[in-house]
N, C-alpha and C. Protein backbone atom coordinates (compact mmCIF):
# COMPACT_ATOMS: atom_id res chain seq x y z
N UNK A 1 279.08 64.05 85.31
CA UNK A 1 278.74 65.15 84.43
C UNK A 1 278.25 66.32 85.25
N UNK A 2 279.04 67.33 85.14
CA UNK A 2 278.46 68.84 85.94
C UNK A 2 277.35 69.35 85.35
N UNK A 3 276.36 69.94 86.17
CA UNK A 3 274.76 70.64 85.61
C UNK A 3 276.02 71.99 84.39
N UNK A 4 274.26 71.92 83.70
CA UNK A 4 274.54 72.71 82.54
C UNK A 4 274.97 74.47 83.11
N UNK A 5 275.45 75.08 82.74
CA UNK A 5 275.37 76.50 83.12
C UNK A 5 274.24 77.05 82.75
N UNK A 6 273.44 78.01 83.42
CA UNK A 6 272.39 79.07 83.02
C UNK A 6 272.65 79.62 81.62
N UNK A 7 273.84 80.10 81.03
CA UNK A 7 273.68 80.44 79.64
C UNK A 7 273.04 79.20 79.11
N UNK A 8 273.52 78.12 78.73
CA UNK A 8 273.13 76.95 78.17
C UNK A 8 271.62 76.07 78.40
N UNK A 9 271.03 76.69 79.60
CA UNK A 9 270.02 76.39 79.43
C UNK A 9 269.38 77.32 79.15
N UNK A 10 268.94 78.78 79.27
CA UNK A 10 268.65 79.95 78.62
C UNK A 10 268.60 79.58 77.03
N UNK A 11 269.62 79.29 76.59
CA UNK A 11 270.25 78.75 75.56
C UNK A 11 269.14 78.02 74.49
N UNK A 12 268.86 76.77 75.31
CA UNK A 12 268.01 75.53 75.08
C UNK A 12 266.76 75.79 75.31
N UNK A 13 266.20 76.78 76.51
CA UNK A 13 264.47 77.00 76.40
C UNK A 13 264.28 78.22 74.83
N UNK A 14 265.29 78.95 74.48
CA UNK A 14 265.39 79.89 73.60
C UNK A 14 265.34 79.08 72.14
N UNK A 15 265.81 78.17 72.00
CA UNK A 15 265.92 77.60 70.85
C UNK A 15 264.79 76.75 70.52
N UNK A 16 264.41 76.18 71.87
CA UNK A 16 263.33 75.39 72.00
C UNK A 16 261.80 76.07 71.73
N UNK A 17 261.68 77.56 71.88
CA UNK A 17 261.09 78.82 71.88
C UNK A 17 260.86 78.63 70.12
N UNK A 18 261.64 78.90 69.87
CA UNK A 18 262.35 79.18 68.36
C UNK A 18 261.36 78.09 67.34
N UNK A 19 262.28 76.87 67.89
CA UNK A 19 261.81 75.91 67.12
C UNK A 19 259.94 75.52 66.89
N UNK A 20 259.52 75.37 68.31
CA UNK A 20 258.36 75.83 68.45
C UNK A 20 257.04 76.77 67.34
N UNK A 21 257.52 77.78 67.78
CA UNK A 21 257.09 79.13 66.56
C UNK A 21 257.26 78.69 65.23
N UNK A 22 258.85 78.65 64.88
CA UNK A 22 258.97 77.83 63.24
C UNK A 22 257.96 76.89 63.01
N UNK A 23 257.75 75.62 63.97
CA UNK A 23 256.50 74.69 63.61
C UNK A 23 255.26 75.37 63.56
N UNK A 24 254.92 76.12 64.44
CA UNK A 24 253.45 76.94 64.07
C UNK A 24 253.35 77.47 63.15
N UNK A 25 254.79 78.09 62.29
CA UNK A 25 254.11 78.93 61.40
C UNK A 25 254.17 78.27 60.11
N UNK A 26 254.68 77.24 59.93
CA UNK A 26 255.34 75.97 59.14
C UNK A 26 253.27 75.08 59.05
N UNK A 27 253.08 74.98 59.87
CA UNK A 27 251.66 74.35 60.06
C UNK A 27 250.52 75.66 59.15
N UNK A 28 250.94 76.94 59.75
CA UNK A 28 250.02 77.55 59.56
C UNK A 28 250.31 77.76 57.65
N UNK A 29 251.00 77.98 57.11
CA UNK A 29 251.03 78.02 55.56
C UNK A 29 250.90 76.98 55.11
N UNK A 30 250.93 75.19 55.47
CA UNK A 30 250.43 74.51 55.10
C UNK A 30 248.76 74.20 55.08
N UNK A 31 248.40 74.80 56.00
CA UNK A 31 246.67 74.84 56.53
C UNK A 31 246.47 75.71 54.98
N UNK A 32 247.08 77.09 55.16
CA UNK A 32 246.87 78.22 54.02
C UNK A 32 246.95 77.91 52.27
N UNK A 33 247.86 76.81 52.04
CA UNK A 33 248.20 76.51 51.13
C UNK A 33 247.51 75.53 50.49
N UNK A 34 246.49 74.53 51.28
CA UNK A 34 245.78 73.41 51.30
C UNK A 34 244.04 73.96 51.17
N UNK A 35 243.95 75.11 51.83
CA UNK A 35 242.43 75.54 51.69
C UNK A 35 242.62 76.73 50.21
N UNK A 36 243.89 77.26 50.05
CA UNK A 36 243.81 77.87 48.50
C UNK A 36 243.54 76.80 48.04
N UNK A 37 244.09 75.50 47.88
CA UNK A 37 243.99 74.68 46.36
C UNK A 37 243.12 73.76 46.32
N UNK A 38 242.32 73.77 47.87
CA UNK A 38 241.17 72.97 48.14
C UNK A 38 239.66 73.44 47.31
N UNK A 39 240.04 74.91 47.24
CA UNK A 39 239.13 75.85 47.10
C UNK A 39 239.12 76.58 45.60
N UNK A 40 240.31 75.91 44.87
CA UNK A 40 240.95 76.61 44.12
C UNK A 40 240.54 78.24 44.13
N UNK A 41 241.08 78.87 44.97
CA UNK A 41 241.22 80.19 45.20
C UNK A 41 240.16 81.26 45.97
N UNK A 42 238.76 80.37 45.82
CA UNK A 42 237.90 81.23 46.24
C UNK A 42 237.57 81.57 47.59
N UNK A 43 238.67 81.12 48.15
CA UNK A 43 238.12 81.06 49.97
C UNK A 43 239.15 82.93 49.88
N UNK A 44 240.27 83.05 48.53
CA UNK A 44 240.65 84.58 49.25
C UNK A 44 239.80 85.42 48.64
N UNK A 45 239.17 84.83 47.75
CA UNK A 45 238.10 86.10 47.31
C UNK A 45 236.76 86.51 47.96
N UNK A 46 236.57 85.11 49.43
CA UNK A 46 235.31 85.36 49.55
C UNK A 46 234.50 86.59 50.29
N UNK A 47 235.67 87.42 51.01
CA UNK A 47 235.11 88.86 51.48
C UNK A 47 234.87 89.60 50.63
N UNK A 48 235.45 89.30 49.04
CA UNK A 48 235.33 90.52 48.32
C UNK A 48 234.07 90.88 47.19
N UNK A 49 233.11 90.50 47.78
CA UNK A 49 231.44 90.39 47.59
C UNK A 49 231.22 92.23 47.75
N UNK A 50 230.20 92.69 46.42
CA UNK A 50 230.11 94.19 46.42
C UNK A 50 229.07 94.59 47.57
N UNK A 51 228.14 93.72 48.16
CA UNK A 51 227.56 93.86 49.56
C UNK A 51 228.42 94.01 50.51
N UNK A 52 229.79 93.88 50.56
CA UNK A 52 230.36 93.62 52.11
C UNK A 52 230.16 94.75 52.65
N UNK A 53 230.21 94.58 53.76
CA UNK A 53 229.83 96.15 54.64
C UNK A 53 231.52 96.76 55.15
N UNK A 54 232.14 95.23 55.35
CA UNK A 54 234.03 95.59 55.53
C UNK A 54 234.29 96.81 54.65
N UNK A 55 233.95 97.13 53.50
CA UNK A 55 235.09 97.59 52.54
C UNK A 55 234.65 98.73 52.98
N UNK A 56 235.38 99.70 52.43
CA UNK A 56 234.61 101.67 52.66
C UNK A 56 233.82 101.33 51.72
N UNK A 57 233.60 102.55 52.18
CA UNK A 57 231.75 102.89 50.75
C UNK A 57 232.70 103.67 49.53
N UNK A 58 233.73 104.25 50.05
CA UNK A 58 234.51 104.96 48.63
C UNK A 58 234.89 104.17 47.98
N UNK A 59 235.21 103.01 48.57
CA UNK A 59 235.86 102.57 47.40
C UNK A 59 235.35 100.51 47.08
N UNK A 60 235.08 100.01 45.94
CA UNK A 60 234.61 98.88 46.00
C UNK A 60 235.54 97.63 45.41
N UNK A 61 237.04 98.12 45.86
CA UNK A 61 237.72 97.39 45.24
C UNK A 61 238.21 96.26 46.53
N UNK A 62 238.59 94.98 45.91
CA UNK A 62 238.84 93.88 46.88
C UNK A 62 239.88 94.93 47.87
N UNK A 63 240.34 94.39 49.19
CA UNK A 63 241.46 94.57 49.66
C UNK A 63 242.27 93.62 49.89
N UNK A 64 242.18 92.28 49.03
CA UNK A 64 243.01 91.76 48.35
C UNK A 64 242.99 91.22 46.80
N UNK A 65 243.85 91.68 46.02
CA UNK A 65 243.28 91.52 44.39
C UNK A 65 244.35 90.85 44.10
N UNK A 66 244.28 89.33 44.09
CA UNK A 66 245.31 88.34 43.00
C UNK A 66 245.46 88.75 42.05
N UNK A 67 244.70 89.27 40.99
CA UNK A 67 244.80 89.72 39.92
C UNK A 67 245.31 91.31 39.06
N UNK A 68 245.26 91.84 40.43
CA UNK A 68 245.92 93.24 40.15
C UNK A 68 247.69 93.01 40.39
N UNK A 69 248.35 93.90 39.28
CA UNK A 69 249.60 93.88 39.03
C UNK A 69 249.80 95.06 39.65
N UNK A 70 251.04 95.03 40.54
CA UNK A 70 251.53 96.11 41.54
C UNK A 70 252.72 96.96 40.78
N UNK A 71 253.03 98.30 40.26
CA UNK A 71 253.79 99.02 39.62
C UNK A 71 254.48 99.96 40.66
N UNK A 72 255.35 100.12 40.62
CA UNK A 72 256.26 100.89 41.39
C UNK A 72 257.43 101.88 40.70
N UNK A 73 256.87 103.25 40.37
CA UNK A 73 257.61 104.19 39.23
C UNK A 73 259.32 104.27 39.55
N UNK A 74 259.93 104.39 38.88
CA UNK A 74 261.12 104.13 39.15
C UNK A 74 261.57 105.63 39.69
N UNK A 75 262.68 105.52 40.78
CA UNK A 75 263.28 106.34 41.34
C UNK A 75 262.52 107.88 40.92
């Protein structure tokens, strides 16, 4: 059997690259998906306390709102 050519292994650390990342991010929305329903929901609300010092002072709305409906005016 002749060694692989450089495309083909390029090839194989690239995919291997690939595959890699997919599992991290495959892990990471299961972590995400498990502490929402662990928590039932309150772990995304928990920055959004009217003390936080994060938010501006203008404004005291979460900067993330599950509950706000997003509208987009047409053309």
């Amino acid at each position: 059997a002749s060694p692989l050519p450089l495309q083909k292994w390029a090839l194989l650390a690239l995919s291997s690259c690939s595959s890699l990342c997919c599992l991290c991010c495959l892990l990471g929305l299961l972590v995400a998906i498990g502490l929402t329903l662990g928590t039932q929901g309150r772990a995304l609300l928990g920055p959004c306390s009217t003390g936080s010092s994060t938010l501006a002072p203008v404004s005291r709305e979460c900067p993330f709102d599950p509950t706000r409906v997003y509208v987009s005016a047409p053309g």
